[in-house]
N, C-alpha and C. Protein backbone atom coordinates (compact mmCIF):
# COMPACT_ATOMS: atom_id res chain seq x y z
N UNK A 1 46.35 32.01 -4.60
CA UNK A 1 45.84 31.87 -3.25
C UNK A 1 45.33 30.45 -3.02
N UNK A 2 44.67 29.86 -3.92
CA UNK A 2 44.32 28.50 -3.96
C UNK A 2 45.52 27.59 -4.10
N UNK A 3 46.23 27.60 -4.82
CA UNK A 3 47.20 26.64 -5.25
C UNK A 3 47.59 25.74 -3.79
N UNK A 4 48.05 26.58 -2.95
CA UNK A 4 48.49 25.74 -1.93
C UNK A 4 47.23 24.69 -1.59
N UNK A 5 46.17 25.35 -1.25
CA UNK A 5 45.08 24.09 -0.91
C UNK A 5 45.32 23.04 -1.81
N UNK A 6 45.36 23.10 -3.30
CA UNK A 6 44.95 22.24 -4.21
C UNK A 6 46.63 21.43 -4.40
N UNK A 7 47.79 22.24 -3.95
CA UNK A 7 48.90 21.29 -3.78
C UNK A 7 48.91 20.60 -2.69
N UNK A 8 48.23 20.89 -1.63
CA UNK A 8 48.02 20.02 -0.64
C UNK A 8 47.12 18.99 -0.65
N UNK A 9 46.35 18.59 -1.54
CA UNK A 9 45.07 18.08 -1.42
C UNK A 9 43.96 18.13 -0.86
N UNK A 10 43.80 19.35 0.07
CA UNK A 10 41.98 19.99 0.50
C UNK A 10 41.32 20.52 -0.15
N UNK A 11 42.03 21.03 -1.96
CA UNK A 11 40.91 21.20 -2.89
C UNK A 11 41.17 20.69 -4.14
N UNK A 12 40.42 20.72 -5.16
CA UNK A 12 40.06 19.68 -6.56
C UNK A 12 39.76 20.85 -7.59
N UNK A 13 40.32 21.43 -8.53
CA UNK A 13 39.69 21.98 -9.27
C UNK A 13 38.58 21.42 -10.41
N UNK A 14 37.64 21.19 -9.88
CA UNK A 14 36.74 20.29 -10.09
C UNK A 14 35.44 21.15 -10.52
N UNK A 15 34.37 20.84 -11.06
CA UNK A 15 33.32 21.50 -11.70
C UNK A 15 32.25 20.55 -11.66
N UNK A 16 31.22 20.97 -11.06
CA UNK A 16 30.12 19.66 -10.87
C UNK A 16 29.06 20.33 -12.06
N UNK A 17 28.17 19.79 -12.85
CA UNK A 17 27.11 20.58 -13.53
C UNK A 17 26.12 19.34 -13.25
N UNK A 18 25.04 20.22 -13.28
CA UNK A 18 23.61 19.24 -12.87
C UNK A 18 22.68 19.78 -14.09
N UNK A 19 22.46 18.61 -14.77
CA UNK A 19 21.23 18.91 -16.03
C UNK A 19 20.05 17.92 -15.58
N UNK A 20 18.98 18.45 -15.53
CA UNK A 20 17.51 17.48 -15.41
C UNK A 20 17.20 17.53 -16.72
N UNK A 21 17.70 16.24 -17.04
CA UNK A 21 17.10 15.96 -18.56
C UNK A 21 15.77 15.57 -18.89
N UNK A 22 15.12 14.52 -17.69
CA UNK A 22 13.67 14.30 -17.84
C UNK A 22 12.27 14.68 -17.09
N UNK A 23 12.07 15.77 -16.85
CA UNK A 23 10.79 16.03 -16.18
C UNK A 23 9.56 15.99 -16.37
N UNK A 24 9.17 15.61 -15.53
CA UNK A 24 7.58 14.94 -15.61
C UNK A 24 7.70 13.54 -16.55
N UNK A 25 8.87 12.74 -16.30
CA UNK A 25 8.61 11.35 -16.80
C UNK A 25 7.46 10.62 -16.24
N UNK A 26 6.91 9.55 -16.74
CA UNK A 26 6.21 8.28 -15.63
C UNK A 26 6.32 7.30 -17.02
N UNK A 27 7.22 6.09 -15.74
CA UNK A 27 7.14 5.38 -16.62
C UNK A 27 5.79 4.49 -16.59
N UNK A 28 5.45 3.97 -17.93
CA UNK A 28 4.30 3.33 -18.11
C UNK A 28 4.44 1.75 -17.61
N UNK A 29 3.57 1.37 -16.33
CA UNK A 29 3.52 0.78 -16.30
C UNK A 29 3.33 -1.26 -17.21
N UNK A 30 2.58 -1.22 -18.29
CA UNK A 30 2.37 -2.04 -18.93
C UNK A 30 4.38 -2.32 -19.59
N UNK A 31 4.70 -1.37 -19.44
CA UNK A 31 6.24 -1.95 -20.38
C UNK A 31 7.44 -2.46 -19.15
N UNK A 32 6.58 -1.97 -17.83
CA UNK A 32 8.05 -2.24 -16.60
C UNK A 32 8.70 -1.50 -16.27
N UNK A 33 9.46 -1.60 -15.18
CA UNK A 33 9.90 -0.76 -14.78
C UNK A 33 11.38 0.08 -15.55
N UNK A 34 11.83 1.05 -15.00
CA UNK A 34 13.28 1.45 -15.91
C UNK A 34 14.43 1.32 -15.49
N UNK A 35 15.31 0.17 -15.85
CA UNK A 35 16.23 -0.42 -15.18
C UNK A 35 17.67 0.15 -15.39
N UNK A 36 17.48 1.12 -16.36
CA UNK A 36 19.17 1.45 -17.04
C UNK A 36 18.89 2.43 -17.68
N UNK A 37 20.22 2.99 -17.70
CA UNK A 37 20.19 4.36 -18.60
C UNK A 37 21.46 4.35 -19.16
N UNK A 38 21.56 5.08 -20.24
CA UNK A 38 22.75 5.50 -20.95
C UNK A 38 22.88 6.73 -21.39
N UNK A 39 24.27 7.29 -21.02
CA UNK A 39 24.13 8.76 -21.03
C UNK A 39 25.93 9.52 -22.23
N UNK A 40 25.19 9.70 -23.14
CA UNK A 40 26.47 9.49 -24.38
C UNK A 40 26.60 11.48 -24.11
N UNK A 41 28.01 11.67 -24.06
CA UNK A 41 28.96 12.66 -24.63
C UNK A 41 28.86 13.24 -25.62
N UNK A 42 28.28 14.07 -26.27
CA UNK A 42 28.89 14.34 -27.80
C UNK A 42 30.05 15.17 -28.27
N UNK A 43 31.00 15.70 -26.83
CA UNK A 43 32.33 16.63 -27.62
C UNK A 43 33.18 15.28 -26.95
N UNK A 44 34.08 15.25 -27.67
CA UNK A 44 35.61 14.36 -27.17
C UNK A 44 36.55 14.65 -26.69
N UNK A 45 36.69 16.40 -26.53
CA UNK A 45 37.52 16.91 -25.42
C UNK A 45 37.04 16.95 -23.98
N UNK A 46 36.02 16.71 -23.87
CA UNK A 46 35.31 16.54 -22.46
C UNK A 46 36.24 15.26 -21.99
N UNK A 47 36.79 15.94 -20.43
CA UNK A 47 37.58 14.54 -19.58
C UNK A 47 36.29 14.73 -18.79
N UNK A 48 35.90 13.20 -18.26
CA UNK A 48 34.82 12.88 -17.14
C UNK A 48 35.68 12.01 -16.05
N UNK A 49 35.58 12.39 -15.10
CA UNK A 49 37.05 11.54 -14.03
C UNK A 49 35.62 10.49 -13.08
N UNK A 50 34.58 11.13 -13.20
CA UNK A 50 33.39 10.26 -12.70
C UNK A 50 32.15 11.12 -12.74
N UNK A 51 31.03 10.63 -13.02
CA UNK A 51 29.70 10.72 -13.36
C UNK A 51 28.99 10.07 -12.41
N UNK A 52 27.99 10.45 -12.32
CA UNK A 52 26.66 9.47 -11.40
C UNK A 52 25.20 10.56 -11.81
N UNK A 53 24.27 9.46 -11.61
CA UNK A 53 22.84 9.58 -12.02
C UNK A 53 22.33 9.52 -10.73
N UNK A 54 21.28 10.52 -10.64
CA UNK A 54 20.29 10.68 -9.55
C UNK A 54 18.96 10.95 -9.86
N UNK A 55 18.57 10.30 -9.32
CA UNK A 55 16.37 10.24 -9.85
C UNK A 55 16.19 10.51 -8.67
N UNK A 56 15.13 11.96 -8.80
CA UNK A 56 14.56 12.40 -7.63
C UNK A 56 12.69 12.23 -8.03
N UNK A 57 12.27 10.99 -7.29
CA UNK A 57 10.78 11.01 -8.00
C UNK A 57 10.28 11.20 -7.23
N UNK A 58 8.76 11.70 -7.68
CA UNK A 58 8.18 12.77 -6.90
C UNK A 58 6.43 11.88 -7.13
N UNK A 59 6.69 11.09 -5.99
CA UNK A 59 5.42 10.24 -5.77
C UNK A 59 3.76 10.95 -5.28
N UNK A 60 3.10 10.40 -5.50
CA UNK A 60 1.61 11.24 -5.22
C UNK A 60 0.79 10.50 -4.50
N UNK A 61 0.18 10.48 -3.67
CA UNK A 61 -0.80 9.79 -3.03
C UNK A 61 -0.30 8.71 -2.05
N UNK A 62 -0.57 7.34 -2.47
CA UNK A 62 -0.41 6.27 -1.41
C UNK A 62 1.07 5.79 -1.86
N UNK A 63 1.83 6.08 -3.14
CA UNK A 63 2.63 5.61 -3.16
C UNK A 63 3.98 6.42 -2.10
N UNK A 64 3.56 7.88 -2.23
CA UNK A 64 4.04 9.08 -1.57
C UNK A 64 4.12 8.62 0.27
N UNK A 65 3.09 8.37 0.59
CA UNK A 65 3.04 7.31 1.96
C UNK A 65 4.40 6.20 2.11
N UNK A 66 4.01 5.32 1.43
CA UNK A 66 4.80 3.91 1.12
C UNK A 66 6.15 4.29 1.67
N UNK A 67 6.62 5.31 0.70
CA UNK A 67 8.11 5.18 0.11
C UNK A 67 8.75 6.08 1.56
N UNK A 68 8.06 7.14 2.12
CA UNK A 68 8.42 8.00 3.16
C UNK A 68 7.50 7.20 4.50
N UNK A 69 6.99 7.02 4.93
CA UNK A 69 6.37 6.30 6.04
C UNK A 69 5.68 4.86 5.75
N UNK A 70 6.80 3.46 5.62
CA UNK A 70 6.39 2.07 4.93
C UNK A 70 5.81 1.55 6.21
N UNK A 71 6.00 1.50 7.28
CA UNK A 71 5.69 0.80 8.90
C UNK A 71 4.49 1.49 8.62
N UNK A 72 4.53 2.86 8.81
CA UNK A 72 3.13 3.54 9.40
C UNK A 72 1.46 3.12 8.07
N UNK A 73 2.14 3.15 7.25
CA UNK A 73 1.42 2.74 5.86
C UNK A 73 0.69 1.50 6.26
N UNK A 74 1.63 0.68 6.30
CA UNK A 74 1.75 -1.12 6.26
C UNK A 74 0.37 -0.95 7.85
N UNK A 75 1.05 -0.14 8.65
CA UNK A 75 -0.20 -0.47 10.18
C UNK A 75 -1.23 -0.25 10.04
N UNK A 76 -1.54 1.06 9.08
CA UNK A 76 -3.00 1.90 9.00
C UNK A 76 -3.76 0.51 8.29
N UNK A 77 -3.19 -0.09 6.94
CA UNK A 77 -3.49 -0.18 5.97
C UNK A 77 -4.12 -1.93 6.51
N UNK A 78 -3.42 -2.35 7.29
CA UNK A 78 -3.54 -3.52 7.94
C UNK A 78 -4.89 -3.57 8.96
N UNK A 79 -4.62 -2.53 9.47
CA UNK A 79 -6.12 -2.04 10.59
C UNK A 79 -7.27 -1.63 9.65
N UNK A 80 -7.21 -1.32 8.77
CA UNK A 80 -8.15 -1.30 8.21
C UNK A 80 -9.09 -2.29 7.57
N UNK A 81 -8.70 -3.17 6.83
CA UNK A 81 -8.77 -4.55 6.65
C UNK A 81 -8.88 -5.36 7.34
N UNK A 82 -8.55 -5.42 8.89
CA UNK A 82 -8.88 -6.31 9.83
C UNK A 82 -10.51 -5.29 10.13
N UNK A 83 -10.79 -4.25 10.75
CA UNK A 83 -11.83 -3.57 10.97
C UNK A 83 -12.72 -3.87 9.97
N UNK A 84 -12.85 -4.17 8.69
CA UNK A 84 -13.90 -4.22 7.91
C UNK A 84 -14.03 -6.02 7.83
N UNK A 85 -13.31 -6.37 7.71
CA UNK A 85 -13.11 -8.42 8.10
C UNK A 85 -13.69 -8.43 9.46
N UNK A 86 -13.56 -7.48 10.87
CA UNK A 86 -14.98 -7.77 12.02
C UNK A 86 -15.80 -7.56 11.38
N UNK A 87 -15.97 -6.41 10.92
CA UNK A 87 -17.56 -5.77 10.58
C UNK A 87 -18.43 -6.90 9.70
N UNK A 88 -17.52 -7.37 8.83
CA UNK A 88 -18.13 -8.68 8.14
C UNK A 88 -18.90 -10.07 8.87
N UNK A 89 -17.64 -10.37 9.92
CA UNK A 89 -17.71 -11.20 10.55
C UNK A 89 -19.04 -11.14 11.42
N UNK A 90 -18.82 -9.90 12.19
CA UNK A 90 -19.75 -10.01 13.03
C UNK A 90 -21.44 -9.62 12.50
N UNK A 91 -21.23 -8.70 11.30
CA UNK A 91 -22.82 -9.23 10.91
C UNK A 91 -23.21 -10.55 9.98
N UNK A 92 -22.05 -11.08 9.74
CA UNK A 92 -22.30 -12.99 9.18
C UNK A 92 -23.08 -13.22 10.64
N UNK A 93 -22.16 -13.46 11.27
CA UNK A 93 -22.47 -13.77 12.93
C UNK A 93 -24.08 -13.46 13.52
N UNK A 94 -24.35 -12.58 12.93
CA UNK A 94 -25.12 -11.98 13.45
C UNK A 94 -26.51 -12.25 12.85
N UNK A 95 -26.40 -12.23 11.13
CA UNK A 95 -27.49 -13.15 10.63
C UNK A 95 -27.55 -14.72 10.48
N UNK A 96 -26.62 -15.33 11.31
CA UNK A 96 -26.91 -17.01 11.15
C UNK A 96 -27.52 -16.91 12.48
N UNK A 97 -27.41 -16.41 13.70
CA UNK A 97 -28.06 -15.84 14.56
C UNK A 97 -29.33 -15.78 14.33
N UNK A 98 -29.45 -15.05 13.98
CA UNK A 98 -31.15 -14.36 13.61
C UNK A 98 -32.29 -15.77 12.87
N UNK A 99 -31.09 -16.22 11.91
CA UNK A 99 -31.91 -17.50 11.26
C UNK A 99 -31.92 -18.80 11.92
N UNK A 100 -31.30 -18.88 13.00
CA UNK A 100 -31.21 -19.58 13.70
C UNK A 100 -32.40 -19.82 14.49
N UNK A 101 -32.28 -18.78 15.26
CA UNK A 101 -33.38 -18.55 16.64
C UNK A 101 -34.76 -18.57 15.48
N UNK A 102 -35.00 -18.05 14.39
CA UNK A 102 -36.28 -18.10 14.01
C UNK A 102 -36.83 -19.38 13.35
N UNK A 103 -35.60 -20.20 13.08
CA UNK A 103 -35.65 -21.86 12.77
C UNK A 103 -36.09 -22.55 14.05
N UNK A 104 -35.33 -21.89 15.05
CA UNK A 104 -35.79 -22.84 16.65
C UNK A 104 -37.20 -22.43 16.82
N UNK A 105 -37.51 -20.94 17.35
CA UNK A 105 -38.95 -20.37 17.08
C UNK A 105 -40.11 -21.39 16.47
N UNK A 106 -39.94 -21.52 14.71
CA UNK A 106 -41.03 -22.59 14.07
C UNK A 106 -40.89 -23.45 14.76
N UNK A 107 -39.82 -24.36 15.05
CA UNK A 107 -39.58 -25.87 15.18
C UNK A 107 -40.49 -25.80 17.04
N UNK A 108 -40.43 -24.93 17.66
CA UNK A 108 -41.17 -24.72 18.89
C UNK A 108 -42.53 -24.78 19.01
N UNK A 109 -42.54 -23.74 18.13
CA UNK A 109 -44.62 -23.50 17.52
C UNK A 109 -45.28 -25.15 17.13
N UNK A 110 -44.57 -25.68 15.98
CA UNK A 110 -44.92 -26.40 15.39
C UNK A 110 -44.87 -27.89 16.59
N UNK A 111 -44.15 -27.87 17.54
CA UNK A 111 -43.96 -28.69 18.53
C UNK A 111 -45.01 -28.46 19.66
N UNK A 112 -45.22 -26.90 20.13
CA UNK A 112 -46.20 -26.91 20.76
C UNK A 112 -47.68 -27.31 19.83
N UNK A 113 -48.14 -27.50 18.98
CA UNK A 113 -49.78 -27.43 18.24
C UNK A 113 -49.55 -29.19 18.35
N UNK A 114 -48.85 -29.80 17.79
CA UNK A 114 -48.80 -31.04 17.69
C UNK A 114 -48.71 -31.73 19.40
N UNK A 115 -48.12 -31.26 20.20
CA UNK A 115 -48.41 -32.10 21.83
C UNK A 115 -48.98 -31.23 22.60
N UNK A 116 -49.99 -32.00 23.37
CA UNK A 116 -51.13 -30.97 24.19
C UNK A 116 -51.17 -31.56 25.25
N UNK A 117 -50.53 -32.41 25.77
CA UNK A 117 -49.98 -33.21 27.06
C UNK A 117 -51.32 -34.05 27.20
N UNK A 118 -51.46 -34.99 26.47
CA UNK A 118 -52.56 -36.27 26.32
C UNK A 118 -54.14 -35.84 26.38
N UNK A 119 -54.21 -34.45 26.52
CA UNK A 119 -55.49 -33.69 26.65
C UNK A 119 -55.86 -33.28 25.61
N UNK A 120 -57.09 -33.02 25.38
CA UNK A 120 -57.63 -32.14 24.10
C UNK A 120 -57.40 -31.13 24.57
N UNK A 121 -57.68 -29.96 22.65
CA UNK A 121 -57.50 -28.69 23.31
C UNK A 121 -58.95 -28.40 24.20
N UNK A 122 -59.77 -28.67 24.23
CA UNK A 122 -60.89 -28.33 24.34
C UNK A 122 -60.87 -28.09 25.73
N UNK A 123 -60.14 -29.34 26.41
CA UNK A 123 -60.00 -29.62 27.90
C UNK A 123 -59.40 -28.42 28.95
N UNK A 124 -58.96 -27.41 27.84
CA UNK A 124 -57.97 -26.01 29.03
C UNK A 124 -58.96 -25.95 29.38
């Protein structure tokens, strides 16, 4: 019943098998990342007409963000850091301010005791 498909070419008698050889890997950072793999046969009657490798990793937290929403990540992550760089800013701002006016303040006091407009005090 098949034959005709498969003499026609709309089917492949073909066999896909899927083995997860490594679960729950992580690679350790301090050695780098994992750039290559090699994946050896051990019977020699096995024909392979083509192979391919697929890594399905299963990220956690902020990296889990990154990799599925990088724009939305990159905006939050950006606003946030600008919001705490005002908050900085504006209470820097806010205490050169403060030391300011209380530097002008003395320098006022100390300006009023010293000139009494050619009068003693005695004279109010």
């Amino acid at each position: 019943a098949f034959s005709f498909f498969m003499l026609a070419g709309y089917m492949e008698e073909t066999q896909q098998l899927i083995i997860p050889i490594f679960e729950g890997f992580a690679a350790d950072s301090d050695l780098g990342s994992v750039e290559s793999a090699r994946v050896t046969l051990s019977k020699p009657g096995i024909e392979v007409y083509a192979a391919s490798i697929r890594i399905d990793a299963q990220f956690r937290g902020l990296r889990y963000f990154m990799y599925w929403w990088p724009l939305t990540t990159c905006a939050v992550i950006v606003e946030y850091f600008v919001f705490w760089e005002l908050v900085v800013l504006f209470a820097l701002r806010h205490w050169i301010n403060k030391k300011r006016r209380a530097l002008a303040l003395d320098d006022d006091d100390d300006n009023d005791a010293a000139y009494d407009g050619g009068r003693g005090r005695d004279q109010w």
